[in-house]
C-alpha atoms as a PDB file:
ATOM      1  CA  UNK A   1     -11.204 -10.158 -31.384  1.00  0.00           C
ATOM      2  CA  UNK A   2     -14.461 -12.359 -30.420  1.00  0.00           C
ATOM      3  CA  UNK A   3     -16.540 -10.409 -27.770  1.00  0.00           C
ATOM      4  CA  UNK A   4     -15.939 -13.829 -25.242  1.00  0.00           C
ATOM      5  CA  UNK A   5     -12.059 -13.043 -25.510  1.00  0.00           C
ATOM      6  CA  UNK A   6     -13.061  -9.195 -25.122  1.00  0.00           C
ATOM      7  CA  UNK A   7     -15.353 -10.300 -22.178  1.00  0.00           C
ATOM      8  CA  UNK A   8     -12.537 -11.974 -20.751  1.00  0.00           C
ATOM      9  CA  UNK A   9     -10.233  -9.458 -20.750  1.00  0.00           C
ATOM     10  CA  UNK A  10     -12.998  -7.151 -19.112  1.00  0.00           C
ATOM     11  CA  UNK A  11     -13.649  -9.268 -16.432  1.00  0.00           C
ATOM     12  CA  UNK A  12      -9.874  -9.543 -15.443  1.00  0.00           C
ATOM     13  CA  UNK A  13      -9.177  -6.162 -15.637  1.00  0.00           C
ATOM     14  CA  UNK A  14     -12.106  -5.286 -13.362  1.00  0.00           C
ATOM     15  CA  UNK A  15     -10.946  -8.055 -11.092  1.00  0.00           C
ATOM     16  CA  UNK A  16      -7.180  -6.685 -10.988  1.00  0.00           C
ATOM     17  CA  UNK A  17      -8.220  -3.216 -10.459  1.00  0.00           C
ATOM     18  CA  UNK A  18      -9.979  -4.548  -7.473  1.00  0.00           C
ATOM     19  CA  UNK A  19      -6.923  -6.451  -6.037  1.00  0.00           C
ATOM     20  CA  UNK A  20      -5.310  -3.371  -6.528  1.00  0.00           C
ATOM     21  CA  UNK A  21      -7.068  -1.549  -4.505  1.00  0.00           C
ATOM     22  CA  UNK A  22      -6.639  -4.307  -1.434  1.00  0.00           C
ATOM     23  CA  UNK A  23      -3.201  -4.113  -1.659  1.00  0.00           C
ATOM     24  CA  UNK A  24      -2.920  -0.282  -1.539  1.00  0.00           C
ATOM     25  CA  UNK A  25      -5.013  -0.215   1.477  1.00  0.00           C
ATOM     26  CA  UNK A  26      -2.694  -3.584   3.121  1.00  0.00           C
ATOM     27  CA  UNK A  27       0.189  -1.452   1.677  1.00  0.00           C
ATOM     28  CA  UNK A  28       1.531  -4.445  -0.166  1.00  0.00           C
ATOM     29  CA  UNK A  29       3.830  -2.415  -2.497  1.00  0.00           C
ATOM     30  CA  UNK A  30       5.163  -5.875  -4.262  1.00  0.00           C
ATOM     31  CA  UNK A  31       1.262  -6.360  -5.152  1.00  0.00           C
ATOM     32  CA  UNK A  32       0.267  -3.163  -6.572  1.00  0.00           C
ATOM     33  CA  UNK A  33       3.339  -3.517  -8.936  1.00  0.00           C
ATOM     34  CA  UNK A  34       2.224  -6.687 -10.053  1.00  0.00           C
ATOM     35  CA  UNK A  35      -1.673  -6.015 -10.181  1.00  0.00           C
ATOM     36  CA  UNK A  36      -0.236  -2.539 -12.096  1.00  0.00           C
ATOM     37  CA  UNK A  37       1.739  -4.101 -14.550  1.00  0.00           C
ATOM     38  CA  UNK A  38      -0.705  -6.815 -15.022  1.00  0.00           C
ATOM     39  CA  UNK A  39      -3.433  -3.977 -15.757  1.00  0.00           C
ATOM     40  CA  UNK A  40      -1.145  -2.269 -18.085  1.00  0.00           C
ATOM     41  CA  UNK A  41      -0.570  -5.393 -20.085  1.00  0.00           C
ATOM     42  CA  UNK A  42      -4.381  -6.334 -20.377  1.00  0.00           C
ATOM     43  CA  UNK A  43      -4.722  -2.190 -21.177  1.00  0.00           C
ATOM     44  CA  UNK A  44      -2.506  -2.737 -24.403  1.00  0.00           C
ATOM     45  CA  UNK A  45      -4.877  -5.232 -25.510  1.00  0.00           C
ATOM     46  CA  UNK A  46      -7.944  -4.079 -24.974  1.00  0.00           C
ATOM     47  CA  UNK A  47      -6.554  -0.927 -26.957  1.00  0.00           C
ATOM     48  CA  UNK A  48      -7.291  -2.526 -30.292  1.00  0.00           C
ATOM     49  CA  UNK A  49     -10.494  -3.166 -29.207  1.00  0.00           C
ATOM     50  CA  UNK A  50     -12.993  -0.647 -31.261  1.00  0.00           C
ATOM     51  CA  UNK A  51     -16.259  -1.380 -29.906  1.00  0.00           C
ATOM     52  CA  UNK A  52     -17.392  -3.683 -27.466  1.00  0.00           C
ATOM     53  CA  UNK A  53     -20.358  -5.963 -27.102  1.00  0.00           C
ATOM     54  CA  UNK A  54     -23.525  -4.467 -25.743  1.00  0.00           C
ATOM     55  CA  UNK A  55     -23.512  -7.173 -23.181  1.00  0.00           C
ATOM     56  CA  UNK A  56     -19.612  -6.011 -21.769  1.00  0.00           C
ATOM     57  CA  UNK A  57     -20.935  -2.516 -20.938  1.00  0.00           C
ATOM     58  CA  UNK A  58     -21.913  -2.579 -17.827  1.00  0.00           C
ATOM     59  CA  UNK A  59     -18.812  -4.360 -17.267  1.00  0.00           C
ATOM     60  CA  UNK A  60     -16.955  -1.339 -19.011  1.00  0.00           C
ATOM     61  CA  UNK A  61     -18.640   0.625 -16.762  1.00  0.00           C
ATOM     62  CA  UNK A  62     -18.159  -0.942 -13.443  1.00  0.00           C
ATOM     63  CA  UNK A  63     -14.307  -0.601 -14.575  1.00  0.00           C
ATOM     64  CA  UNK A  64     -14.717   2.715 -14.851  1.00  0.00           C
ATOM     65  CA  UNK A  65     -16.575   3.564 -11.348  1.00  0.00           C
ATOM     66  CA  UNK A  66     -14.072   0.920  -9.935  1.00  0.00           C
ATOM     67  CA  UNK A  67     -10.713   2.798 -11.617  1.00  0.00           C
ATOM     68  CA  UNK A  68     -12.143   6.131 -10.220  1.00  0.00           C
ATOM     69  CA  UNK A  69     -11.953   4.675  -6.537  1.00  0.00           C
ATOM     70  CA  UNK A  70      -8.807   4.023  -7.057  1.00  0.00           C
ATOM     71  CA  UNK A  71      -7.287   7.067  -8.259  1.00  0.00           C
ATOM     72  CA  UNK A  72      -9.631   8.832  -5.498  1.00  0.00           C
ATOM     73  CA  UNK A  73      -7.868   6.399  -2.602  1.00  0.00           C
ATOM     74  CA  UNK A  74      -4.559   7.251  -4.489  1.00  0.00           C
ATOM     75  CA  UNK A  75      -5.345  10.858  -4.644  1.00  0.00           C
ATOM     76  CA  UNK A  76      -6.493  11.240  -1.518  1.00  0.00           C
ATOM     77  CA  UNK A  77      -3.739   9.624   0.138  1.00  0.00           C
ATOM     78  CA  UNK A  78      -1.243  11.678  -1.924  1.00  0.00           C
ATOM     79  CA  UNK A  79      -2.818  14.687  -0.137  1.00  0.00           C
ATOM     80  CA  UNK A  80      -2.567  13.247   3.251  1.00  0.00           C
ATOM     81  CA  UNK A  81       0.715  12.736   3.069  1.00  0.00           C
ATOM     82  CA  UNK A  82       1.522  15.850   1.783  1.00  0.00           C
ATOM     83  CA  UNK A  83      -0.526  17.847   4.754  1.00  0.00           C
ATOM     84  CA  UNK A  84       1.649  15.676   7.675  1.00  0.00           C
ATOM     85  CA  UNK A  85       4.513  16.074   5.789  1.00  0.00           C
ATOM     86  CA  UNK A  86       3.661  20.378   5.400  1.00  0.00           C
ATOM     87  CA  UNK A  87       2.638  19.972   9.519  1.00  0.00           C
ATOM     88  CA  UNK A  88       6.085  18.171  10.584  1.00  0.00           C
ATOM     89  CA  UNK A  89       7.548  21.106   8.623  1.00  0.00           C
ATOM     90  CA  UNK A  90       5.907  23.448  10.389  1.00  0.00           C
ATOM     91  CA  UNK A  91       7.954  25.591  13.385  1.00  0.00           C
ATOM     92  CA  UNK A  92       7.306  24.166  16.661  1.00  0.00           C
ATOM     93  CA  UNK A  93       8.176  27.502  18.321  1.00  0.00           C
ATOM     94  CA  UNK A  94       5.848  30.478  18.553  1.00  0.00           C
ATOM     95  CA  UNK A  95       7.150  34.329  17.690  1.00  0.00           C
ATOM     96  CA  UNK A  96       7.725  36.172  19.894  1.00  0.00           C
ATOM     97  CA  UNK A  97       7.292  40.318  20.443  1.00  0.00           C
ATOM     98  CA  UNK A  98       9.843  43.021  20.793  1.00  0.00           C
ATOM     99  CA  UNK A  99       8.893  45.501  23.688  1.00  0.00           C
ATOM    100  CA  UNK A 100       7.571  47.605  20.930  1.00  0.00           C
ATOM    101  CA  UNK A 101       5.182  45.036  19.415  1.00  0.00           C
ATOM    102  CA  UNK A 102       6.906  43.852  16.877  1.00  0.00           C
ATOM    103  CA  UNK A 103       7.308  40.422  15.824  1.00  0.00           C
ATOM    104  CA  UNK A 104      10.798  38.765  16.015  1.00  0.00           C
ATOM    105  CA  UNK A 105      12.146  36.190  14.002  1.00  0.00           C
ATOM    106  CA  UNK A 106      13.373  33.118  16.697  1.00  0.00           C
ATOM    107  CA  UNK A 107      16.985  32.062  16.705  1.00  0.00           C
ATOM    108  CA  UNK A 108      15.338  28.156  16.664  1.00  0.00           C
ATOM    109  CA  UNK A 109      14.654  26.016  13.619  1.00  0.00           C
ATOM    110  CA  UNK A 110      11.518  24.401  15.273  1.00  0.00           C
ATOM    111  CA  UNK A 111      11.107  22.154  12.927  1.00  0.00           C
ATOM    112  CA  UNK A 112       9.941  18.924  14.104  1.00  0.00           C
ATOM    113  CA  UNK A 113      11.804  16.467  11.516  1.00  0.00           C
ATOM    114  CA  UNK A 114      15.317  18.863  11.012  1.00  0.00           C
ATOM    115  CA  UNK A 115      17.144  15.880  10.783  1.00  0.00           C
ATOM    116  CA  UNK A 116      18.986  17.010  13.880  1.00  0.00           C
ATOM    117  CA  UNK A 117      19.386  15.389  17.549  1.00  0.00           C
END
């Protein structure tokens, strides 16, 4: 493979890894699975690529800064969702004491999302 066809595959990767990252933060899920599955198929080519120009490297490694945003957005979203998620689970109620200072359980669920009315 020519280093201008190498080039070219660079530059589109680094140019759908940035689209992805607009669509995660629009949340335009039918975009990331296009921009993903676009990136996967330009991946498998560049695989077979063994070394790359001396010119594409800073290209190579603005993909590379660029990918790590991403998974840091993704990562960090992950997280966030997982913490309101853990806080919605949480029990709403507070314990409360037995005249002898001891804690007792509550007879209410208290969770905020119990799927109940």
């Amino acid at each position: 493979m020519d280093a201008r066809t190498t080039h070219e595959y660079l530059i589109s990767l680094r140019d759908i890894i940035l689209k992805e990252r607009e669509y995660a933060k629009a949340l335009d899920m039918e975009g990331m699975v296009a921009a993903m599955n676009a990136k996967e198929d330009i991946v498998k080519v560049l695989a077979h690529v063994q070394v790359i120009d001396e010119q594409d490297t800073p290209i190579a490694a603005e993909i590379r800064k660029e990918n790590r945003r991403n998974a840091f957005l993704f990562k960090s979203t992950l997280n966030w969702i997982r913490e309101t998620m853990e806080f919605f689970g949480q029990k709403t109620v507070t314990s409360t004491y037995s005249p002898n200072a001891y804690e007792v359980a509550s007879q209410v669920n208290g969770r905020l999302l119990s799927g109940r009315v």
